[in-house]
Protein backbone atom coordinates (compact mmCIF):
# COMPACT_ATOMS: atom_id res chain seq x y z
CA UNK A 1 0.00 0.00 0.00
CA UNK A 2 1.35 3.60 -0.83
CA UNK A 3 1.67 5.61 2.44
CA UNK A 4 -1.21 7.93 1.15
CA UNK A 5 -3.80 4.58 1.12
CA UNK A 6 -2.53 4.09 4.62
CA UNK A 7 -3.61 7.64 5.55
CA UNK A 8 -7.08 7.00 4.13
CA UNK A 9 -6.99 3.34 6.09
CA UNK A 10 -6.29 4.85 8.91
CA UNK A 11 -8.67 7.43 9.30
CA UNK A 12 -11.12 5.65 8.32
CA UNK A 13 -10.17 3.92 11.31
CA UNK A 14 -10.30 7.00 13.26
CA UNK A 15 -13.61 7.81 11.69
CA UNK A 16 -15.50 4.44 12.43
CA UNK A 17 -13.92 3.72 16.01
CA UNK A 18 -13.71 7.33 17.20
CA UNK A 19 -16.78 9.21 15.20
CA UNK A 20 -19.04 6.41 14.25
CA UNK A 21 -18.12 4.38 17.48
CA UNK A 22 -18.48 1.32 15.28
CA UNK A 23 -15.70 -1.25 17.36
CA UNK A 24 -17.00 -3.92 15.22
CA UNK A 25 -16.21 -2.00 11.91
CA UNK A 26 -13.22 -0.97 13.10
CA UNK A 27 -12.11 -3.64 14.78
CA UNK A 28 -12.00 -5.28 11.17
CA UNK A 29 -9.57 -2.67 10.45
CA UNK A 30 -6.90 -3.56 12.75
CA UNK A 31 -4.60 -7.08 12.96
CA UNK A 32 -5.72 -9.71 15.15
CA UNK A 33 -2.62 -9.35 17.38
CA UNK A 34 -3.02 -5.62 17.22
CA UNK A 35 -0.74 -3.64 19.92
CA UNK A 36 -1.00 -0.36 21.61
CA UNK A 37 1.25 1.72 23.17
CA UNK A 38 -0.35 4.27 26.01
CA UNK A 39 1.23 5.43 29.06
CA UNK A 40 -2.00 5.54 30.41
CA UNK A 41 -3.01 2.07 29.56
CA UNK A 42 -0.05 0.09 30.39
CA UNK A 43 -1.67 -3.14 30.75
CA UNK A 44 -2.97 -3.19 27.40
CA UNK A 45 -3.18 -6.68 26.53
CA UNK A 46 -3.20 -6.37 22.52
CA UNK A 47 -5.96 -8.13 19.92
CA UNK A 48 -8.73 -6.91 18.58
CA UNK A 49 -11.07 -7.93 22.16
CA UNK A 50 -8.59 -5.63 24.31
CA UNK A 51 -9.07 -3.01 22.06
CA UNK A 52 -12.83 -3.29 22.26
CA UNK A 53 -12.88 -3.64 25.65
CA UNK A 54 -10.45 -0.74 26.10
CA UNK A 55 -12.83 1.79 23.93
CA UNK A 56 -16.25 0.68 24.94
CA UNK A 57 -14.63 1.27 28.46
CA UNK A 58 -14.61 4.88 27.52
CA UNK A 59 -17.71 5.23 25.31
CA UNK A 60 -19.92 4.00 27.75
CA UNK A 61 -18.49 6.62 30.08
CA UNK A 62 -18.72 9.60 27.74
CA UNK A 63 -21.33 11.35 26.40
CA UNK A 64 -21.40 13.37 23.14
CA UNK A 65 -18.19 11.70 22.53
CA UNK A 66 -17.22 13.30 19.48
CA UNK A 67 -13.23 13.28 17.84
CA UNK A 68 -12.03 15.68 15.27
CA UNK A 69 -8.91 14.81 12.85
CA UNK A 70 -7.25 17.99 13.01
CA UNK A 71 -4.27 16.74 10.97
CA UNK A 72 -2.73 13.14 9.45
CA UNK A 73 0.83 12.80 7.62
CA UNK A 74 1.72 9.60 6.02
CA UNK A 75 5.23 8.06 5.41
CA UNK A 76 5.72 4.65 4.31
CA UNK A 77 4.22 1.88 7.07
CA UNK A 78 3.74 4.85 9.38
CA UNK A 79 0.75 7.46 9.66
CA UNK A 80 0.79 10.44 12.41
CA UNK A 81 -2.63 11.58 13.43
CA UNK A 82 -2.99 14.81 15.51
CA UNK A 83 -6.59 14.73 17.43
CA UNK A 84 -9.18 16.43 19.20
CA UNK A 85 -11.48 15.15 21.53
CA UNK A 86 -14.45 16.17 23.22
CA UNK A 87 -17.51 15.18 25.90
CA UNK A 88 -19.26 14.83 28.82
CA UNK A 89 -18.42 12.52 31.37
CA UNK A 90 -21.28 10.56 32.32
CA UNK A 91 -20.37 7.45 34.15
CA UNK A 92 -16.67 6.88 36.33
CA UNK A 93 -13.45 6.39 34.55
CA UNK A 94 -10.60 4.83 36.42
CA UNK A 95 -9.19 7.25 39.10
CA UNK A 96 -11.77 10.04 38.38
CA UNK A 97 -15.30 9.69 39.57
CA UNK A 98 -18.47 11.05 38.07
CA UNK A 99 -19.20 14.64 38.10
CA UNK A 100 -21.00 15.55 34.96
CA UNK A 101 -18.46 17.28 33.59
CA UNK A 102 -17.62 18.50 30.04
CA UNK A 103 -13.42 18.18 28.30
CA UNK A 104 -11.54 19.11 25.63
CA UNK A 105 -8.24 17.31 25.24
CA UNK A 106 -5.52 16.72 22.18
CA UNK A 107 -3.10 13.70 21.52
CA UNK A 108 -1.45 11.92 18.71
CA UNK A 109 -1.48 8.35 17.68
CA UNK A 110 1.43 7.25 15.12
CA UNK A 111 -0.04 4.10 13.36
CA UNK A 112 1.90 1.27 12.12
CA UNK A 113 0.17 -0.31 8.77
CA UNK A 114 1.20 -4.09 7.58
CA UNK A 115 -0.70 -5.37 4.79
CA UNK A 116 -3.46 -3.54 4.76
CA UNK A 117 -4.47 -3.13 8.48
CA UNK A 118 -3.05 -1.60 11.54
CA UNK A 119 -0.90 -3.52 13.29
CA UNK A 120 0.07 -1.04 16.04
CA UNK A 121 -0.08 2.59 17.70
CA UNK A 122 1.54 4.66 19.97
CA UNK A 123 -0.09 7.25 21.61
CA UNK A 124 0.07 10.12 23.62
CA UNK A 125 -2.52 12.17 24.84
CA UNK A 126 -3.29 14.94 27.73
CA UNK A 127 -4.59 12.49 30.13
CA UNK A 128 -3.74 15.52 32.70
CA UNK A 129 -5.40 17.79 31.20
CA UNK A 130 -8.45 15.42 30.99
CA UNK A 131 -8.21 14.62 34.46
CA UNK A 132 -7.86 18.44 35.70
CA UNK A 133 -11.29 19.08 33.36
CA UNK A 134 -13.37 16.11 34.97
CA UNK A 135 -11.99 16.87 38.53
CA UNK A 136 -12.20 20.76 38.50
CA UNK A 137 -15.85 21.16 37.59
């Protein structure tokens, strides 16, 4: 694949997992042994189940969820996606309890693309800043 069809792979990745909230559509994106790498997840156990579980986690807790692709760059295997996030927290997240509050946070995933799906991402995102929205309000 040319590292502009990765780009369009990978957000429609972004688009279906992130937008849509579609796991299962996205999930058929990804490689079966699929692997992230998150500070803030460091048990991560990779596949395409732990990354279900991992994002439902999240969904279920957010409201009006909604991500915005600010930015993608492609080269080769590799695509860099800059991101913006928003909602409303609506149920606890681990280490921050319910309060009903609204966020805004940024973060970048670099993708990894192997014959035709993504086969792992490392990310980096203002967890802090998340936390200091949800906790301040």
């Amino acid at each position: 694949m040319s590292a502009e069809d990765n780009k369009k792979l990978v957000h429609s990745f972004f688009e279906k997992a992130y937008i849509q909230h579609d796991l299962d559509a996205a999930a058929e994106l990804i490689t079966r042994d699929y692997c992230l790498h998150d500070p803030t997840r460091p048990d991560f156990a990779g596949g395409v189940d732990a990354f279900k579980r991992a994002q439902k986690l999240y969904l279920d807790a957010i409201s009006a969820h909604d991500l915005k692709i600010n930015e993608q760059i492609a080269e080769g295997d590799r695509v860099v996606t800059r991101w913006t996030v928003t909602g409303t927290q609506r149920a606890d997240l681990p280490g921050i309890p319910n309060r009903g509050c609204s966020f805004k946070v940024g973060g970048i995933t670099i993708s990894r693309v192997s014959d035709g799906h993504i086969a792992e991402e490392w990310q980096d995102w203002d967890d802090a800043g998340l936390r200091r929205q949800l906790c301040a309000c």
